[in-house]
Protein backbone atom coordinates (compact mmCIF):
# COMPACT_ATOMS: atom_id res chain seq x y z
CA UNK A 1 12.80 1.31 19.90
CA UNK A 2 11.46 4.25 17.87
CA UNK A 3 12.96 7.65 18.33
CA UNK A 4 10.72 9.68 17.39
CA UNK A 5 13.01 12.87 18.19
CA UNK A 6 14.73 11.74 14.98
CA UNK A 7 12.00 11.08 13.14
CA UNK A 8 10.93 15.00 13.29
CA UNK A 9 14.07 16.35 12.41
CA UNK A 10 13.67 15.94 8.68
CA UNK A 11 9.92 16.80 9.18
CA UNK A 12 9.87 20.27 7.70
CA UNK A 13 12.09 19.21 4.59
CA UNK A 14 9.24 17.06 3.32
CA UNK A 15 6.80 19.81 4.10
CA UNK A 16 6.22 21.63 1.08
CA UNK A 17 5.95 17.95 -1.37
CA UNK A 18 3.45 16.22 0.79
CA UNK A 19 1.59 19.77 1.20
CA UNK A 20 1.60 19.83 -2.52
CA UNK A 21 0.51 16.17 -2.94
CA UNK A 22 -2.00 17.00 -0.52
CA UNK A 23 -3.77 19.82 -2.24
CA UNK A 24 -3.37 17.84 -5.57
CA UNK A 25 -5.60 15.13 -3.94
CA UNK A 26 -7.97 17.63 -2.45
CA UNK A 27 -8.69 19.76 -5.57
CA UNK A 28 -9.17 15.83 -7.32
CA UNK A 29 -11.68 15.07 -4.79
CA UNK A 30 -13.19 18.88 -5.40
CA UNK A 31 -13.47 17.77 -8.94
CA UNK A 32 -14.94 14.24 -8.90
CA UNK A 33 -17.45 15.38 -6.21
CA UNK A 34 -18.64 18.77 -8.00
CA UNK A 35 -18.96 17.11 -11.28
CA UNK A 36 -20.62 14.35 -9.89
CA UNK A 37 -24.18 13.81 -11.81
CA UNK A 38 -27.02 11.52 -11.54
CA UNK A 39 -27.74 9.27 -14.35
CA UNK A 40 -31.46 10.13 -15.48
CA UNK A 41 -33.01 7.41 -15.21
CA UNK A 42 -31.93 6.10 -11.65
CA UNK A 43 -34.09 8.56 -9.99
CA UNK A 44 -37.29 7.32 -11.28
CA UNK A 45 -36.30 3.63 -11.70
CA UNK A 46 -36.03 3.53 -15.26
CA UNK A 47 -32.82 2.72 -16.51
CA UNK A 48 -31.42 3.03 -20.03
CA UNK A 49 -30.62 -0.45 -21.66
CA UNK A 50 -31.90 -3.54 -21.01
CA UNK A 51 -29.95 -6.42 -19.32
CA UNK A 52 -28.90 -8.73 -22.83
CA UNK A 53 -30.83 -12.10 -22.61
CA UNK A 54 -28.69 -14.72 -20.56
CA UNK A 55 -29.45 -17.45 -23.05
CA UNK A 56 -27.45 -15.50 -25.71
CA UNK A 57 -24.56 -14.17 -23.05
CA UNK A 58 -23.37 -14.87 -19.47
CA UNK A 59 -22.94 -13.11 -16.37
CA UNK A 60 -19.25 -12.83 -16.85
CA UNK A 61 -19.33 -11.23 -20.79
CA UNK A 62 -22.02 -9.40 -19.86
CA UNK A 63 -19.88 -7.62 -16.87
CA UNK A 64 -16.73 -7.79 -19.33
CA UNK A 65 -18.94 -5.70 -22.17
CA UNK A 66 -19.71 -3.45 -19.53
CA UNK A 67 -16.48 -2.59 -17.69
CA UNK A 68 -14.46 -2.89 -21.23
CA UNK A 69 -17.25 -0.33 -23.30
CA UNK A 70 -19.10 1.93 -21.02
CA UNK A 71 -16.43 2.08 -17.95
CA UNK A 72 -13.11 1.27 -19.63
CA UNK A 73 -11.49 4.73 -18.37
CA UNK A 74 -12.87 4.24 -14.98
CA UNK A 75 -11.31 0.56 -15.30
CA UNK A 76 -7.74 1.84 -15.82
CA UNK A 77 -7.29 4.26 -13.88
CA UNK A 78 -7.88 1.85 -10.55
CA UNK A 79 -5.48 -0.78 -12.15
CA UNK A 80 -3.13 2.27 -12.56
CA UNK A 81 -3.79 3.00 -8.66
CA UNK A 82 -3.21 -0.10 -7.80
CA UNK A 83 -0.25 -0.85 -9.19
CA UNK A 84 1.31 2.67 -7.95
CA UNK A 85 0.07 1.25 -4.09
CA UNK A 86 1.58 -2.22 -4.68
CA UNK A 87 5.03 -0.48 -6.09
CA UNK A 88 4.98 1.74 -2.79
CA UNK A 89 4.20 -0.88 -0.65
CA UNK A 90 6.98 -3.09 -1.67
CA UNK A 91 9.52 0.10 -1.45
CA UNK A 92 8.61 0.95 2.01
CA UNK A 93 9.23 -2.24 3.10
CA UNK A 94 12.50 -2.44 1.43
CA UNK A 95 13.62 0.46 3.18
CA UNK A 96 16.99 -0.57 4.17
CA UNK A 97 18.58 1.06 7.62
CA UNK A 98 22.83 0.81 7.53
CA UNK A 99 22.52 0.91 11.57
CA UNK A 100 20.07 -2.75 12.08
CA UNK A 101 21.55 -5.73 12.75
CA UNK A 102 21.21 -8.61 10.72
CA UNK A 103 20.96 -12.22 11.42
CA UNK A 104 23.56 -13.91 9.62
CA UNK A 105 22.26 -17.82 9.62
CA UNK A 106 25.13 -19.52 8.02
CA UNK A 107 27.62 -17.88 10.67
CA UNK A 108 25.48 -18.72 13.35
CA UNK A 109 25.19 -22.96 12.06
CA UNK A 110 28.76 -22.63 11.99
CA UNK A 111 29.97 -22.19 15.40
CA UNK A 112 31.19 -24.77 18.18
CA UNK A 113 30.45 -25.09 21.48
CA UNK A 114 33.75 -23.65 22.37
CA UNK A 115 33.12 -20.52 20.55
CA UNK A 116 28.94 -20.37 21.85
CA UNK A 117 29.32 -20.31 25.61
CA UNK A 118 31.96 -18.80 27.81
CA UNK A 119 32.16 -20.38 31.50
CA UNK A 120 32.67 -17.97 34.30
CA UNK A 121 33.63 -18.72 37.41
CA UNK A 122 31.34 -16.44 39.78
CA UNK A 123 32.09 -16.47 43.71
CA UNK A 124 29.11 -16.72 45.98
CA UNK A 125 27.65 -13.14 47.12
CA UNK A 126 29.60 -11.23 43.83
CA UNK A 127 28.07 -11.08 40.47
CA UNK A 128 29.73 -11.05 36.73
């Protein structure tokens, strides 16, 4: 069950970060789009360089060539993203709660069949 009374009370103490975080990512975006420019050649179909011959290179070090030379930046800075998303994965599902009850296997292995079940003697017409 999610209260989600509880879950606004702290709402406006995390306000001003994740409006800040926000705007960060926004004037990013700004950026990336406004200085976003068309190669030259793409428009007309002409590109720049030549594709190397395959007999002298393959398909993978000719992608490795390109992603390590031309688009190494570009290359880093998603493994950097990625690894931030994969660290805050793995802490938001380690959030640990002090009020959730855990299972606790080896206590439950451990019990008799005295200690499991209780046997109640319930008249007719009455109830627990």
């Amino acid at each position: 069950d999610v209260d989600f009374v509880e879950l606004r009370e702290g709402f406006l103490q995390y306000l001003p970060v994740g409006g800040l975080v926000g705007a960060i990512v926004l004037v990013e975006l700004l950026m990336v789009v406004g200085a976003w420019v068309v190669a030259p050649g793409t428009v007309n179909g002409t590109l720049g360089e030549p594709a190397p011959d395959m007999s002298v290179t393959s398909n993978i070090q000719a992608l490795g060539n390109i992603l390590y030379t031309k688009y190494f930046f570009f290359f880093q800075v998603a493994g950097l993203i990625l690894l931030v998303a994969m660290i805050g994965a793995i802490v938001l599902t380690l959030h640990h709660r002090p009020n959730v009850r855990r299972q606790n296997v080896s206590e439950q292995v451990a019990r008799s069949k005295e200690t499991a079940i209780e046997i109640k003697k319930v008249e007719s017409g009455k109830g627990i």
